[in-house]
PDB file of N, CA and C in Angstrom:
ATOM      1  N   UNK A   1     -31.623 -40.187 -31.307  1.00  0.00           N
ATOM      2  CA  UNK A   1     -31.307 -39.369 -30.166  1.00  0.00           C
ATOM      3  C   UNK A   1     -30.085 -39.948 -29.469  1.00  0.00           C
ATOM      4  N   UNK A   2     -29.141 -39.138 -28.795  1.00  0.00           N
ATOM      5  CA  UNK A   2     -27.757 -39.241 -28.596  1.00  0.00           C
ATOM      6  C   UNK A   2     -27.985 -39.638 -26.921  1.00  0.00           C
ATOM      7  N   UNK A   3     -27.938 -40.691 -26.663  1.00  0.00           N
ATOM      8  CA  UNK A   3     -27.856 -40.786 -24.735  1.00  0.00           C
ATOM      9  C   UNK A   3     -27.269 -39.539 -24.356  1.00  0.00           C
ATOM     10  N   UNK A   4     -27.690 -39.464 -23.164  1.00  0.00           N
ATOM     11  CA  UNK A   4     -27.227 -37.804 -22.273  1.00  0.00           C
ATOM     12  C   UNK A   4     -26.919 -36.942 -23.382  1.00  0.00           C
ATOM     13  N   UNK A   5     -27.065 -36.622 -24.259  1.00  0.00           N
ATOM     14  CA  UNK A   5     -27.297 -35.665 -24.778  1.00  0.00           C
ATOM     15  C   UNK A   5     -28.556 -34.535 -24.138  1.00  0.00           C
ATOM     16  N   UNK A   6     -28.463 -33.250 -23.743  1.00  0.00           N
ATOM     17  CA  UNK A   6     -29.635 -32.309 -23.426  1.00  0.00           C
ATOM     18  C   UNK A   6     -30.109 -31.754 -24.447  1.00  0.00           C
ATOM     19  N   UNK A   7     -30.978 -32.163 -25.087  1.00  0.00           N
ATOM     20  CA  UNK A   7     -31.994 -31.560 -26.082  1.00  0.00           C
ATOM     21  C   UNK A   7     -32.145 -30.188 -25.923  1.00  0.00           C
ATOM     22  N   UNK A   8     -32.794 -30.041 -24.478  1.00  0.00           N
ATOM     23  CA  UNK A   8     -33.411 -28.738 -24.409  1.00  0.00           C
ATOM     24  C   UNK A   8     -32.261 -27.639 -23.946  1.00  0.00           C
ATOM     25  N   UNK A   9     -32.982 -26.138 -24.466  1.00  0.00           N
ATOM     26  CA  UNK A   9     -32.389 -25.647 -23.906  1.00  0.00           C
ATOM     27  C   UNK A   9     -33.045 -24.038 -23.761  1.00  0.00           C
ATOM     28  N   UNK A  10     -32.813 -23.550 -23.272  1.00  0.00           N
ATOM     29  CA  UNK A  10     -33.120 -22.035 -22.860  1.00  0.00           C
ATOM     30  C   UNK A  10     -32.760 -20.729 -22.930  1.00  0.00           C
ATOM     31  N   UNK A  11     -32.913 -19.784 -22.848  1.00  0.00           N
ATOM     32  CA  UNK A  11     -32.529 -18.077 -23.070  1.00  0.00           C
ATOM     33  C   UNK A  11     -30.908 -18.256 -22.150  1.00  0.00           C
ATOM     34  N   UNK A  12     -32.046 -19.262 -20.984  1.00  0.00           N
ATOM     35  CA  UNK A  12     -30.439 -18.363 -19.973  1.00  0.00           C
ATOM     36  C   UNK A  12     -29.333 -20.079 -20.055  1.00  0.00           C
ATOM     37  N   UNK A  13     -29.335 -20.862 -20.985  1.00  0.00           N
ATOM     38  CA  UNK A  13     -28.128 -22.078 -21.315  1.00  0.00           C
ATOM     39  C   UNK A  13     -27.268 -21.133 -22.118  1.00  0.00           C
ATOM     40  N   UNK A  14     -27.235 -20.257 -22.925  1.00  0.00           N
ATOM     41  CA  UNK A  14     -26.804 -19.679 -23.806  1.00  0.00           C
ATOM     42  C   UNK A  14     -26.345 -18.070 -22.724  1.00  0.00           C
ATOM     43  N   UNK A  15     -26.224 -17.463 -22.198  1.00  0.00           N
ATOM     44  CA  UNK A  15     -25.459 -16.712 -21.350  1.00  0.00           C
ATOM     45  C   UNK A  15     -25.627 -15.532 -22.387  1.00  0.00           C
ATOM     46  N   UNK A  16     -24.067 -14.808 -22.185  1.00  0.00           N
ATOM     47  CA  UNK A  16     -24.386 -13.907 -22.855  1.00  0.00           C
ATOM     48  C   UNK A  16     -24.137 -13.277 -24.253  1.00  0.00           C
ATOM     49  N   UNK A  17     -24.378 -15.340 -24.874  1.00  0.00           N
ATOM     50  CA  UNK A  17     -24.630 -15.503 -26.391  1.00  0.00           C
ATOM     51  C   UNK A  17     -26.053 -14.864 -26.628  1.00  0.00           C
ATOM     52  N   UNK A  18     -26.846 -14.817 -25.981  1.00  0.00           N
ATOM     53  CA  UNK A  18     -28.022 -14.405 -26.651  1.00  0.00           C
ATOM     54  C   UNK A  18     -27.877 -12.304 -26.310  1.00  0.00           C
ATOM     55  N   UNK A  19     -27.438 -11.824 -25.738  1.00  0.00           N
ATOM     56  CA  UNK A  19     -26.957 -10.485 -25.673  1.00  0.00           C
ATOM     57  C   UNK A  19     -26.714 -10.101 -26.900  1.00  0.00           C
ATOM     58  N   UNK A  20     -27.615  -8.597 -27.417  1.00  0.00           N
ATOM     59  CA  UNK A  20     -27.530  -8.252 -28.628  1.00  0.00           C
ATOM     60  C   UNK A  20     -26.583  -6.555 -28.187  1.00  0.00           C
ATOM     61  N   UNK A  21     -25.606  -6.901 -29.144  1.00  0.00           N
ATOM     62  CA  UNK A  21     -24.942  -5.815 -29.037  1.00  0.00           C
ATOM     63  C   UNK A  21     -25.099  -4.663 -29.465  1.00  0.00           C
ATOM     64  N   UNK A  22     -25.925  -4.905 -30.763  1.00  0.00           N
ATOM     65  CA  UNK A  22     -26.835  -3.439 -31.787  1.00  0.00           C
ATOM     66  C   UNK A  22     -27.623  -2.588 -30.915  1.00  0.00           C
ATOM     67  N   UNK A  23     -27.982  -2.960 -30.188  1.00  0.00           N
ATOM     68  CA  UNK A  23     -29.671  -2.862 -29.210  1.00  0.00           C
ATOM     69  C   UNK A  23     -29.402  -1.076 -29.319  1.00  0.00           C
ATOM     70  N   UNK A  24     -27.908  -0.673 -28.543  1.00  0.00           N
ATOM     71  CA  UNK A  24     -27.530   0.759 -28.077  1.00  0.00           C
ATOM     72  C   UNK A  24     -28.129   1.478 -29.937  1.00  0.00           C
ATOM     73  N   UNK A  25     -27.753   1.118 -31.086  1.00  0.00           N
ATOM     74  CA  UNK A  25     -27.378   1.421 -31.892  1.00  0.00           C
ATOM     75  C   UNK A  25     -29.066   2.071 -32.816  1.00  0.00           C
ATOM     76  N   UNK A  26     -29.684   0.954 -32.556  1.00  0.00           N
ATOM     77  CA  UNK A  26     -31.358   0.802 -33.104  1.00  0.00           C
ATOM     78  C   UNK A  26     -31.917   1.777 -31.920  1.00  0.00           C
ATOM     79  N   UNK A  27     -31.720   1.792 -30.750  1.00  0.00           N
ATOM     80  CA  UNK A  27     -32.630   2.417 -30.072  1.00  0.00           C
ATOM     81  C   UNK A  27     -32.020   4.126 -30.532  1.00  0.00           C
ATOM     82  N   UNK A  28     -31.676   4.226 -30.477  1.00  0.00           N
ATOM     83  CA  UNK A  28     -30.818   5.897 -31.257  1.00  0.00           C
ATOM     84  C   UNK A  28     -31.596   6.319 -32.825  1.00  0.00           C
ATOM     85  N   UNK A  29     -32.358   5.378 -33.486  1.00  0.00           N
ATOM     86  CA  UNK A  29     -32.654   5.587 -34.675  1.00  0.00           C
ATOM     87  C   UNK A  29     -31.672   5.373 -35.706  1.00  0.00           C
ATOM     88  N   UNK A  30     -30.626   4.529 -35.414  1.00  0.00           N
ATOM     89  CA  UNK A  30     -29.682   4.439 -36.157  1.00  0.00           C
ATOM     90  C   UNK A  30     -28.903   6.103 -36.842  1.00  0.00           C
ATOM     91  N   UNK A  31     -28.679   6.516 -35.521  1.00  0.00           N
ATOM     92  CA  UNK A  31     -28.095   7.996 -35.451  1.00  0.00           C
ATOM     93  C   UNK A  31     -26.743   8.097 -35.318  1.00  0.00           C
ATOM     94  N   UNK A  32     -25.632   7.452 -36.124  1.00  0.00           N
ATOM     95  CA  UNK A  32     -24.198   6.869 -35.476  1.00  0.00           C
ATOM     96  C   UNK A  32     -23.268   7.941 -34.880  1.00  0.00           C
ATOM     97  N   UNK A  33     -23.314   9.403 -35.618  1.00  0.00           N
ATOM     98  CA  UNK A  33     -23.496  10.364 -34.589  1.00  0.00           C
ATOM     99  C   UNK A  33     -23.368  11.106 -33.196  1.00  0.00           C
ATOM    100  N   UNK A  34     -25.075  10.317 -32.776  1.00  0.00           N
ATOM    101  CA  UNK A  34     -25.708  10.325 -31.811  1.00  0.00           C
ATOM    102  C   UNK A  34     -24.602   9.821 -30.906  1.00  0.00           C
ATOM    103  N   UNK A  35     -24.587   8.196 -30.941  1.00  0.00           N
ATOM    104  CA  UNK A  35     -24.016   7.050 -30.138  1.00  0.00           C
ATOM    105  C   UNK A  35     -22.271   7.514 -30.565  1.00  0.00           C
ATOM    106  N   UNK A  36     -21.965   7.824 -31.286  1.00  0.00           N
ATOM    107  CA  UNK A  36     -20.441   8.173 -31.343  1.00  0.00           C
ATOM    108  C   UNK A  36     -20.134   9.594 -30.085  1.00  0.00           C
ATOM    109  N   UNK A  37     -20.953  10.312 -29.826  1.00  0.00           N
ATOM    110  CA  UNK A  37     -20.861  11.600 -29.259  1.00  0.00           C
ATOM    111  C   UNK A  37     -21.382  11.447 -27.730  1.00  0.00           C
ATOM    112  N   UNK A  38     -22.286  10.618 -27.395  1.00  0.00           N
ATOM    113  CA  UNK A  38     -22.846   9.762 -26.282  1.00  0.00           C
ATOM    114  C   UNK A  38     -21.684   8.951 -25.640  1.00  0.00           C
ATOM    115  N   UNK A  39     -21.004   8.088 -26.278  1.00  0.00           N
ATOM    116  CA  UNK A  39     -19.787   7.276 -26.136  1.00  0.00           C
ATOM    117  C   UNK A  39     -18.315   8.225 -25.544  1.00  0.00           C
ATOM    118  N   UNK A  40     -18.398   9.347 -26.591  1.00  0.00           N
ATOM    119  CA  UNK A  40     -17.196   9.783 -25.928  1.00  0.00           C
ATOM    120  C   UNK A  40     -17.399  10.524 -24.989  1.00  0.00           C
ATOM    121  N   UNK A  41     -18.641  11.306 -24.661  1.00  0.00           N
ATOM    122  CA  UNK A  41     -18.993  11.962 -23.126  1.00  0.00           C
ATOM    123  C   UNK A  41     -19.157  11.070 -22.233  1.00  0.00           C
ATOM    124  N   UNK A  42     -19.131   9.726 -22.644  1.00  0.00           N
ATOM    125  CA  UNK A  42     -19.503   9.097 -21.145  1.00  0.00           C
ATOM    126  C   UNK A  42     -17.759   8.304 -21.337  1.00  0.00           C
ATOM    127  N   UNK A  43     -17.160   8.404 -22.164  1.00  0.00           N
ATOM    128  CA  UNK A  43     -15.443   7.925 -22.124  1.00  0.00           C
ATOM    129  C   UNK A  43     -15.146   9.069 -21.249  1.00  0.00           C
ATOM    130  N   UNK A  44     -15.621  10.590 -21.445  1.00  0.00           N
ATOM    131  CA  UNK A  44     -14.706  11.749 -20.905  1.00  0.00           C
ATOM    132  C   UNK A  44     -14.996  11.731 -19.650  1.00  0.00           C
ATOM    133  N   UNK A  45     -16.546  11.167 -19.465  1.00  0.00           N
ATOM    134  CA  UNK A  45     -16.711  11.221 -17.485  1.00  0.00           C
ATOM    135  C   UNK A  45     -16.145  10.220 -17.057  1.00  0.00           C
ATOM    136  N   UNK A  46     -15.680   9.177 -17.891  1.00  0.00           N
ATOM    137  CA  UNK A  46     -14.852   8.166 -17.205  1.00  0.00           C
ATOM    138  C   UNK A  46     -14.000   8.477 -16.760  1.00  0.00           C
ATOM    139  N   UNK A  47     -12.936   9.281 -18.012  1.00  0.00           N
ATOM    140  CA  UNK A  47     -11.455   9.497 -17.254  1.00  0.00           C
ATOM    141  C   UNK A  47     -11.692  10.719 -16.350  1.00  0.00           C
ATOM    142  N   UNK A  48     -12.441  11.614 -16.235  1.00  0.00           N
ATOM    143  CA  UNK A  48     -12.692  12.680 -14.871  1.00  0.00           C
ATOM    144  C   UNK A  48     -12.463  12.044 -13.913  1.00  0.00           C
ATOM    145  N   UNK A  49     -14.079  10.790 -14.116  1.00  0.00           N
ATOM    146  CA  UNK A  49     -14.125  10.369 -12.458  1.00  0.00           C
ATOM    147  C   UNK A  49     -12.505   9.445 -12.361  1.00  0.00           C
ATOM    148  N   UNK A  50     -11.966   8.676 -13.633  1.00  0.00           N
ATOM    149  CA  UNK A  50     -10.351   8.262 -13.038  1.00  0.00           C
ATOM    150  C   UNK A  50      -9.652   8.938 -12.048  1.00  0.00           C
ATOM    151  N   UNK A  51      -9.335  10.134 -12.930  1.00  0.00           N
ATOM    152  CA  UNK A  51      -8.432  11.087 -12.324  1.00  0.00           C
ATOM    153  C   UNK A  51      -8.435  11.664 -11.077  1.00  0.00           C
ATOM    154  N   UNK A  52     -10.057  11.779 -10.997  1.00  0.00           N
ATOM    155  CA  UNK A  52     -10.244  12.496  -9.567  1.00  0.00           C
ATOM    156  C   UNK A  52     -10.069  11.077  -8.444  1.00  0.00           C
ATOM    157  N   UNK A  53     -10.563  10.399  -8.761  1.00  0.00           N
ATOM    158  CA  UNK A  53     -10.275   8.736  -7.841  1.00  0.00           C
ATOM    159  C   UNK A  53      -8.597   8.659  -7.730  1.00  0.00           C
ATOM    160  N   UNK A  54      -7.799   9.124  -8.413  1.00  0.00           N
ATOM    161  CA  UNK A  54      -6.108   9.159  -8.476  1.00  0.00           C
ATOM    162  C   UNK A  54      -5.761  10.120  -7.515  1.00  0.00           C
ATOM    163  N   UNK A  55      -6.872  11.511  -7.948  1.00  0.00           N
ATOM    164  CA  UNK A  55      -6.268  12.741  -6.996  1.00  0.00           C
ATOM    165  C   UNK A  55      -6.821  12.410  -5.554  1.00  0.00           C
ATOM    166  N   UNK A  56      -7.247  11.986  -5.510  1.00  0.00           N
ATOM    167  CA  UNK A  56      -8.228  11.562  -3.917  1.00  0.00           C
ATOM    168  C   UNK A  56      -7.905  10.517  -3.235  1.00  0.00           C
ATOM    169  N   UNK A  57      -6.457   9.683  -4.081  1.00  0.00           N
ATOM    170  CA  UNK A  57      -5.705   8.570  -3.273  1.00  0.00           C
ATOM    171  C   UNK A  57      -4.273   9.329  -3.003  1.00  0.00           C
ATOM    172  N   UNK A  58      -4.276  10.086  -3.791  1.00  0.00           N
ATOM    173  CA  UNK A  58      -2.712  10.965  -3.611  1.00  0.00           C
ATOM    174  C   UNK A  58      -3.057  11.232  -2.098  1.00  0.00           C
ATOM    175  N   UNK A  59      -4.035  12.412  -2.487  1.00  0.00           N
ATOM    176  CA  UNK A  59      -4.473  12.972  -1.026  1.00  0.00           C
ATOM    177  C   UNK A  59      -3.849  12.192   0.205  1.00  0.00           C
ATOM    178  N   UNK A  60      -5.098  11.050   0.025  1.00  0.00           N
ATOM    179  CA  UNK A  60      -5.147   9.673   1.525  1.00  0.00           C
ATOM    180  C   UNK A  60      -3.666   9.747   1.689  1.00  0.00           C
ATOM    181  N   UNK A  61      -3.015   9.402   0.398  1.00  0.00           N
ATOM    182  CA  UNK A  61      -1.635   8.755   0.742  1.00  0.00           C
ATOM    183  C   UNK A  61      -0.711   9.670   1.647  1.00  0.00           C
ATOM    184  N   UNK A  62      -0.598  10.493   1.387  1.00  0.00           N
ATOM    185  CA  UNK A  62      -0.104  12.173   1.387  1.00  0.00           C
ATOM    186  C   UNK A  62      -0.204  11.892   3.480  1.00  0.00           C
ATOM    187  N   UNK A  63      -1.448  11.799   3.318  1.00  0.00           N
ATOM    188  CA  UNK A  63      -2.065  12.117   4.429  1.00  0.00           C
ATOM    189  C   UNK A  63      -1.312  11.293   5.989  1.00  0.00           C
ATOM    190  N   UNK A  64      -1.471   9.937   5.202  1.00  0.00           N
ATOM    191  CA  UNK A  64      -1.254   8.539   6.111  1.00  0.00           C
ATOM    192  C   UNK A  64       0.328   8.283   5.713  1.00  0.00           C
ATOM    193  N   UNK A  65       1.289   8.945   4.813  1.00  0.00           N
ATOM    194  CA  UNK A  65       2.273   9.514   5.198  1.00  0.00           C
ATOM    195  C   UNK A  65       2.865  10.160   6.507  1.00  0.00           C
ATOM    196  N   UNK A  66       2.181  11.557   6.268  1.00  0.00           N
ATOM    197  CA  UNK A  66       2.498  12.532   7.717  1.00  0.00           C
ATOM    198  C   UNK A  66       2.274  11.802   8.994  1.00  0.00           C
ATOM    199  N   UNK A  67       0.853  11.113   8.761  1.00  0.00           N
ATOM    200  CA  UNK A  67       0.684  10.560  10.255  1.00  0.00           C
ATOM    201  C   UNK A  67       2.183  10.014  10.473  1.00  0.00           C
ATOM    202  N   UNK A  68       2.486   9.202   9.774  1.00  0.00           N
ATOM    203  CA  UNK A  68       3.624   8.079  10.035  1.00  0.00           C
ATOM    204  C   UNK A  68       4.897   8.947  10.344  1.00  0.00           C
ATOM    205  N   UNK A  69       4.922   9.849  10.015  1.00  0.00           N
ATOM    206  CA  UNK A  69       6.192  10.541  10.158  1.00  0.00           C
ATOM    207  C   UNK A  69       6.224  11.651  11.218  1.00  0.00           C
ATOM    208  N   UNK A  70       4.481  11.730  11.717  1.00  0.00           N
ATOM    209  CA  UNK A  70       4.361  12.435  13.088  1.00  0.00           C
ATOM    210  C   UNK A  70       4.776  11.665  14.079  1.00  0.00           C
ATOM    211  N   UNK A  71       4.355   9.994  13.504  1.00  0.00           N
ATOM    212  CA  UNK A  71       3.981   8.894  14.672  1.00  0.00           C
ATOM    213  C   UNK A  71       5.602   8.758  15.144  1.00  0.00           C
ATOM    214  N   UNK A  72       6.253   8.630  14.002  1.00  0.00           N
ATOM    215  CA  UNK A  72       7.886   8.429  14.151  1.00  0.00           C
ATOM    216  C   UNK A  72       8.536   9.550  14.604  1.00  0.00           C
ATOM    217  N   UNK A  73       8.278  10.459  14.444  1.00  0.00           N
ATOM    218  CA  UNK A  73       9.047  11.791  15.362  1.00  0.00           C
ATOM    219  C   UNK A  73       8.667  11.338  16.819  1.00  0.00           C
ATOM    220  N   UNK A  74       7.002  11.245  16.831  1.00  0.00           N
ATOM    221  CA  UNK A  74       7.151  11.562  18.636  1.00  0.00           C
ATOM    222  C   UNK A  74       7.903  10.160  18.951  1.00  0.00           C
ATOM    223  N   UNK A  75       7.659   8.813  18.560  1.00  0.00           N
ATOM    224  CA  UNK A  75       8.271   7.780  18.997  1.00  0.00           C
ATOM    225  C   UNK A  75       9.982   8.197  19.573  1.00  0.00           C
ATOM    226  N   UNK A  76      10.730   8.992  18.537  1.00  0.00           N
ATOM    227  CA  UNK A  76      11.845   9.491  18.434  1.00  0.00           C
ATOM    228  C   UNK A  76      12.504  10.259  19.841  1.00  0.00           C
ATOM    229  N   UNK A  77      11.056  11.323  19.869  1.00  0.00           N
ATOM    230  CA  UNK A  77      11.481  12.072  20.984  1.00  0.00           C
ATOM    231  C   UNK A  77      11.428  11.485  22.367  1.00  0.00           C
ATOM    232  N   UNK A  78      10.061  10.358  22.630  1.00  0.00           N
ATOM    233  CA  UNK A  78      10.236   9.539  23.627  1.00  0.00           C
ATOM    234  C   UNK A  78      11.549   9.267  23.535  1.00  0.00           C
ATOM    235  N   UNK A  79      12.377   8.060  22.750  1.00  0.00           N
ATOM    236  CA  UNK A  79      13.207   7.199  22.792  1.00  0.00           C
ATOM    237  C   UNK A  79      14.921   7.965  23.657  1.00  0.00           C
ATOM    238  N   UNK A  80      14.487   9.623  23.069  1.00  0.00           N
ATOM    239  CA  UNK A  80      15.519  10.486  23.333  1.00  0.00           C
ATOM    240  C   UNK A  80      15.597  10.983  24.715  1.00  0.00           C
ATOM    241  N   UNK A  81      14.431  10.838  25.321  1.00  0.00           N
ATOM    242  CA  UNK A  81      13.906  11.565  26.378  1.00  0.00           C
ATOM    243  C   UNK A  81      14.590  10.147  27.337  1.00  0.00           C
ATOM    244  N   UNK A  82      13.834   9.152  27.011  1.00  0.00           N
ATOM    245  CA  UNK A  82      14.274   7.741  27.795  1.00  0.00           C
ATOM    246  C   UNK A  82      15.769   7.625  27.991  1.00  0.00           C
ATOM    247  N   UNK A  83      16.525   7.359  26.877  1.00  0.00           N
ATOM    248  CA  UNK A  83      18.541   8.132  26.771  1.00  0.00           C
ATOM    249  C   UNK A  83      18.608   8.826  27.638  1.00  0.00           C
ATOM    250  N   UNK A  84      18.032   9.844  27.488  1.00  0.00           N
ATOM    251  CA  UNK A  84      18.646  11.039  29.006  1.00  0.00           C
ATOM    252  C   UNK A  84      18.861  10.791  30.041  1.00  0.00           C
ATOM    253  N   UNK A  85      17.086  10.247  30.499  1.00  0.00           N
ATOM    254  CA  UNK A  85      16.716  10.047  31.824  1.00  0.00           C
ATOM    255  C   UNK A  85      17.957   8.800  32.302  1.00  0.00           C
ATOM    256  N   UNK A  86      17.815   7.752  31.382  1.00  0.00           N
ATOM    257  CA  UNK A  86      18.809   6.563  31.898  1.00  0.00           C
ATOM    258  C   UNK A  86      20.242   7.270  32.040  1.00  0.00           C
ATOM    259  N   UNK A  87      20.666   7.985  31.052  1.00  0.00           N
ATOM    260  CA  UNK A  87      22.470   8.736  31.460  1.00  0.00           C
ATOM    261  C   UNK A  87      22.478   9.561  32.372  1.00  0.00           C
ATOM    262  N   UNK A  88      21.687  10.709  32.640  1.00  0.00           N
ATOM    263  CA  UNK A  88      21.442  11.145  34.198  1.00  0.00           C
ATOM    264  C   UNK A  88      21.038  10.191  35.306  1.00  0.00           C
ATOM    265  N   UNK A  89      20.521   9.203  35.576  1.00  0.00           N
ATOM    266  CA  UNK A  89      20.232   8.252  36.555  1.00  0.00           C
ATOM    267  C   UNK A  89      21.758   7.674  36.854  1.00  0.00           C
ATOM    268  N   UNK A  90      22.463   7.461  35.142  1.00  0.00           N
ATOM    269  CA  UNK A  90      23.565   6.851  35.412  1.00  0.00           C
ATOM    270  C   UNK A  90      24.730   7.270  36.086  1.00  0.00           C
ATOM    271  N   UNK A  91      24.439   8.808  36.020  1.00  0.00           N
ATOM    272  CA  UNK A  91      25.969   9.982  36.035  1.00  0.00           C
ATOM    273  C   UNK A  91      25.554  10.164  37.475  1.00  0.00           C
ATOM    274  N   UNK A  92      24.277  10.009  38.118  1.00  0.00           N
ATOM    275  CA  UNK A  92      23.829  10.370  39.850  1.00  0.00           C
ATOM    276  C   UNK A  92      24.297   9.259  40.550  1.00  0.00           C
ATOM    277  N   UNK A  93      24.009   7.903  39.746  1.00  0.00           N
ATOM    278  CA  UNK A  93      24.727   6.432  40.921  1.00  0.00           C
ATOM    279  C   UNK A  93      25.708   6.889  40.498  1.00  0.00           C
ATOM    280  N   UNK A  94      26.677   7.000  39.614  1.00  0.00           N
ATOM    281  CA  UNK A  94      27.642   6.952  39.692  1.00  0.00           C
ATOM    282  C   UNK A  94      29.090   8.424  40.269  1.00  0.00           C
ATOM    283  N   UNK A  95      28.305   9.628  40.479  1.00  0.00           N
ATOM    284  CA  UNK A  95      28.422  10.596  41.509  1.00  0.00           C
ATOM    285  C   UNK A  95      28.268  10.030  43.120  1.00  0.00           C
ATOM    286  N   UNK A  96      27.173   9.162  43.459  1.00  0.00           N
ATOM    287  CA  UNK A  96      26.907   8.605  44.698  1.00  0.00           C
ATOM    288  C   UNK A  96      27.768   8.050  45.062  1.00  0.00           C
ATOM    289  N   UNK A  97      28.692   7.168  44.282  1.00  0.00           N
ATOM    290  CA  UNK A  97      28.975   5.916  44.368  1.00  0.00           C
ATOM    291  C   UNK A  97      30.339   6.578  44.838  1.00  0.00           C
ATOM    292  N   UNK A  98      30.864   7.497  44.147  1.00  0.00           N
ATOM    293  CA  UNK A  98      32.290   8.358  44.153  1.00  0.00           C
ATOM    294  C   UNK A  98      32.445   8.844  45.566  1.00  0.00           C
ATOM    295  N   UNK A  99      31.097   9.220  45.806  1.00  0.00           N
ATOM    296  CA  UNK A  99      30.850   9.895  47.222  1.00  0.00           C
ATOM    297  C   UNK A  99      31.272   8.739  48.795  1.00  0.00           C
ATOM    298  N   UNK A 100      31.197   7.917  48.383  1.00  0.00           N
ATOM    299  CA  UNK A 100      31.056   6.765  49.337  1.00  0.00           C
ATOM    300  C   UNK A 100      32.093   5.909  49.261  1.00  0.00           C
ATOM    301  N   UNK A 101      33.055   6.231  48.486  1.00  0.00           N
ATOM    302  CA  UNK A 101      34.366   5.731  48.369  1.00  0.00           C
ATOM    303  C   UNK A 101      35.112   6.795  49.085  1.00  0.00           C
ATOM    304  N   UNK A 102      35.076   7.974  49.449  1.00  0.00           N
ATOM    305  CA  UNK A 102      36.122   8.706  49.833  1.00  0.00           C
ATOM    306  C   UNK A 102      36.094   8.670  50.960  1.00  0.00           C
TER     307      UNK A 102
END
C-alpha cells in the first residue's frame, strides 16, 4: 500500500465519469429514429425560443433607445429655453443700462 494514497472511492469521486450517455438511447427501445426526430424538435424549439429571446431584445433595445432620444430632446429644449431667457435678460440690462447713460 502506497502512503496517502486514497484507496477508497465512490459514485460521486468519479463526477461525471460515471454519467452514462446511452441511457437517452436504451430508454427509446433502441428506436434511433425515435431519438433522431426527438433531438431535432427539441434543436427546432431551441432556435424558436433563440430567436424570439433576439426579437424581444431588439424590442427592449429599440425601446431604451427612444427613451434616450426623448430624454435628449427635452434636455435640448430646456438648454434652448435657458439661451433665451439669459439673451433676453441680457438685451433688458443692457437696454437699461443705455437708458441711464443718456
Amino acid at each position: 500500500m502506497l502512503r496517502g494514497a486514497n484507496t477508497s472511492s465512490s459514485p460521486d469521486d468519479f463526477g461525471e465519469l460515471g454519467r452514462d450517455d446511452n441511457r437517452p438511447r436504451r430508454m427509446d427501445g433502441g428506436n434511433a429514429s425515435g431519438s433522431v426526430r426527438g433531438r431535432r424538435d427539441e434543436e427546432g424549439e431551441l432556435r424558436k425560443a433563440i430567436e424570439e429571446s433576439k426579437k424581444s431584445l431588439l424590442v427592449e433595445q429599440q425601446a431604451a433607445e427612444e427613451r434616450e432620444l426623448q430624454e435628449a430632446i427635452r434636455l435640448s429644449q430646456e438648454e434652448e429655453e435657458s439661451r433665451r431667457t439669459a439673451v433676453a435678460d441680457l438685451n433688458a440690462s443692457a437696454l437699461f443700462d443705455d437708458h441711464q447713460q443718456l
